[in-house]
Protein backbone atom coordinates (compact mmCIF):
# COMPACT_ATOMS: atom_id res chain seq x y z
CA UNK A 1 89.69 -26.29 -17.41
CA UNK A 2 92.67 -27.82 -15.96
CA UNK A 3 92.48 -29.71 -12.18
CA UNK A 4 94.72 -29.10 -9.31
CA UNK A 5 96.14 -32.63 -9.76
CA UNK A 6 98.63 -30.86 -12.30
CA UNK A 7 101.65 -28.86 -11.00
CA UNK A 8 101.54 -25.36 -10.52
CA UNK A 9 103.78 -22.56 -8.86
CA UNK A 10 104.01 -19.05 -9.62
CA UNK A 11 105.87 -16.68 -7.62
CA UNK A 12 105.94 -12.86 -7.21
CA UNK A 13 108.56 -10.46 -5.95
CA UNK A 14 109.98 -7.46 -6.31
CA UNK A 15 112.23 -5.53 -4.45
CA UNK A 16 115.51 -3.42 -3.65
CA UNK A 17 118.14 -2.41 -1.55
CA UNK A 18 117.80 1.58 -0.94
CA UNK A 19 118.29 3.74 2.25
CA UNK A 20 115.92 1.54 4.48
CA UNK A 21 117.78 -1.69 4.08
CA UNK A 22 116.62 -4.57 1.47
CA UNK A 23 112.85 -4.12 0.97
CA UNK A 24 110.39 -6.47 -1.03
CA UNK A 25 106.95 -7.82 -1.71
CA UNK A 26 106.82 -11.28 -2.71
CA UNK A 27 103.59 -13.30 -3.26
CA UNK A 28 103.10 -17.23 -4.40
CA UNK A 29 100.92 -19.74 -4.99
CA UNK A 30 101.30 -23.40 -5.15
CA UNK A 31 99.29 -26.98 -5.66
CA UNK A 32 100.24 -28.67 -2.85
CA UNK A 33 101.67 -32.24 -2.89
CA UNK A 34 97.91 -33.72 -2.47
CA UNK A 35 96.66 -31.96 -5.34
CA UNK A 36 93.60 -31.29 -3.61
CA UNK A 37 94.38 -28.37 -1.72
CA UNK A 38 96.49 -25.14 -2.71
CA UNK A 39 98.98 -22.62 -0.83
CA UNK A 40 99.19 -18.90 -1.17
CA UNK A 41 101.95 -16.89 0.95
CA UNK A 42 102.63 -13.40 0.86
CA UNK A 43 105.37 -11.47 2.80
CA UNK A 44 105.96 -7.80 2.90
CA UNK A 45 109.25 -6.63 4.14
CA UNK A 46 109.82 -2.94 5.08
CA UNK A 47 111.92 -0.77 7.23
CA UNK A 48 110.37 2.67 6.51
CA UNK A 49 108.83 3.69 9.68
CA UNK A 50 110.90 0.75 11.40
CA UNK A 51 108.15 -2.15 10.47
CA UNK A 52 108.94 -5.51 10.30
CA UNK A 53 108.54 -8.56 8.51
CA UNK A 54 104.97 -9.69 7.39
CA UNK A 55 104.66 -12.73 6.55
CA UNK A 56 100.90 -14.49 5.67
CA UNK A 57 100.08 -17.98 4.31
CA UNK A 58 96.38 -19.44 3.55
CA UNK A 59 94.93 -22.40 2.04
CA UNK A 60 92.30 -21.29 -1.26
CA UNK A 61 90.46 -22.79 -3.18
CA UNK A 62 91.02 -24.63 -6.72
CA UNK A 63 88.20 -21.66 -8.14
CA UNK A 64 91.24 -19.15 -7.11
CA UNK A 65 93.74 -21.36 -8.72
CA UNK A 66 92.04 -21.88 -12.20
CA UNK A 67 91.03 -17.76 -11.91
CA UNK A 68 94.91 -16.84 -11.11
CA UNK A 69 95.69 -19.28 -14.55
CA UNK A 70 93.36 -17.56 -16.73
CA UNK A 71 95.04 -14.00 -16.09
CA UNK A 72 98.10 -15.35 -16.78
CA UNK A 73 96.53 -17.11 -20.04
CA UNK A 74 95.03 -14.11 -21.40
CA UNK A 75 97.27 -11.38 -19.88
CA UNK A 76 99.91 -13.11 -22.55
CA UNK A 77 102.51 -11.74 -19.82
CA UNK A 78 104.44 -15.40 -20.07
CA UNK A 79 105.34 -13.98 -23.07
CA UNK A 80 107.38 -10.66 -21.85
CA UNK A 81 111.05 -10.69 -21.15
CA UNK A 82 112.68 -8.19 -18.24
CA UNK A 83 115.95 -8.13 -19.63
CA UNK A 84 114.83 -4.28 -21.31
CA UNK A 85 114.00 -3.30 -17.76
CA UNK A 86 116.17 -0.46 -16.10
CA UNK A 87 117.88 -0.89 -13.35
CA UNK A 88 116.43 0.44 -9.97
CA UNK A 89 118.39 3.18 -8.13
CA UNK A 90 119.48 3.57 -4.76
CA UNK A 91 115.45 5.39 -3.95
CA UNK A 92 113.69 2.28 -5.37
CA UNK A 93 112.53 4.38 -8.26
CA UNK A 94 112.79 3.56 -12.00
């Protein structure tokens, strides 16, 4: 298996502008600069029912690092392409 020492980043987010303003989920996780330690953030923005910005970080561990790097491996999803993806309407729905 690979160490923290190498780079990694992968990012998350989805979201869209409909009736309650610009809404998202976004999650990502990162090898920080000492390579021994790793990042993961998530932040949930919402305005249905008026609630506000969530925001989250935590340190893991390099076991949740080489786990999140074996889904991608085997999920194959590096190789899929959103360009065929509809457009989301004004409700958020495909």
């Amino acid at each position: 298996m690979s160490t923290l020492n190498e780079p990694f980043y992968i990012r998350y987010y989805s979201g869209h502008q409909g009736r309650h303003g610009h809404e998202f989920l976004e999650f990502d996780f990162r090898v920080l600069g000492d390579g021994r330690s790793a990042s993961a953030r998530y932040a949930n923005n919402s305005n249905y029912r008026n609630d506000s910005l969530i925001r989250k970080e935590m340190n893991i561990s390099s076991l949740l690092v080489e786990e999140i790097k074996r889904i991608i491996k085997t999920s194959e999803i590096m190789k899929e392409d959103d360009s065929k993806w509809p457009q989301k309407n004004k409700d958020g729905r495909q």
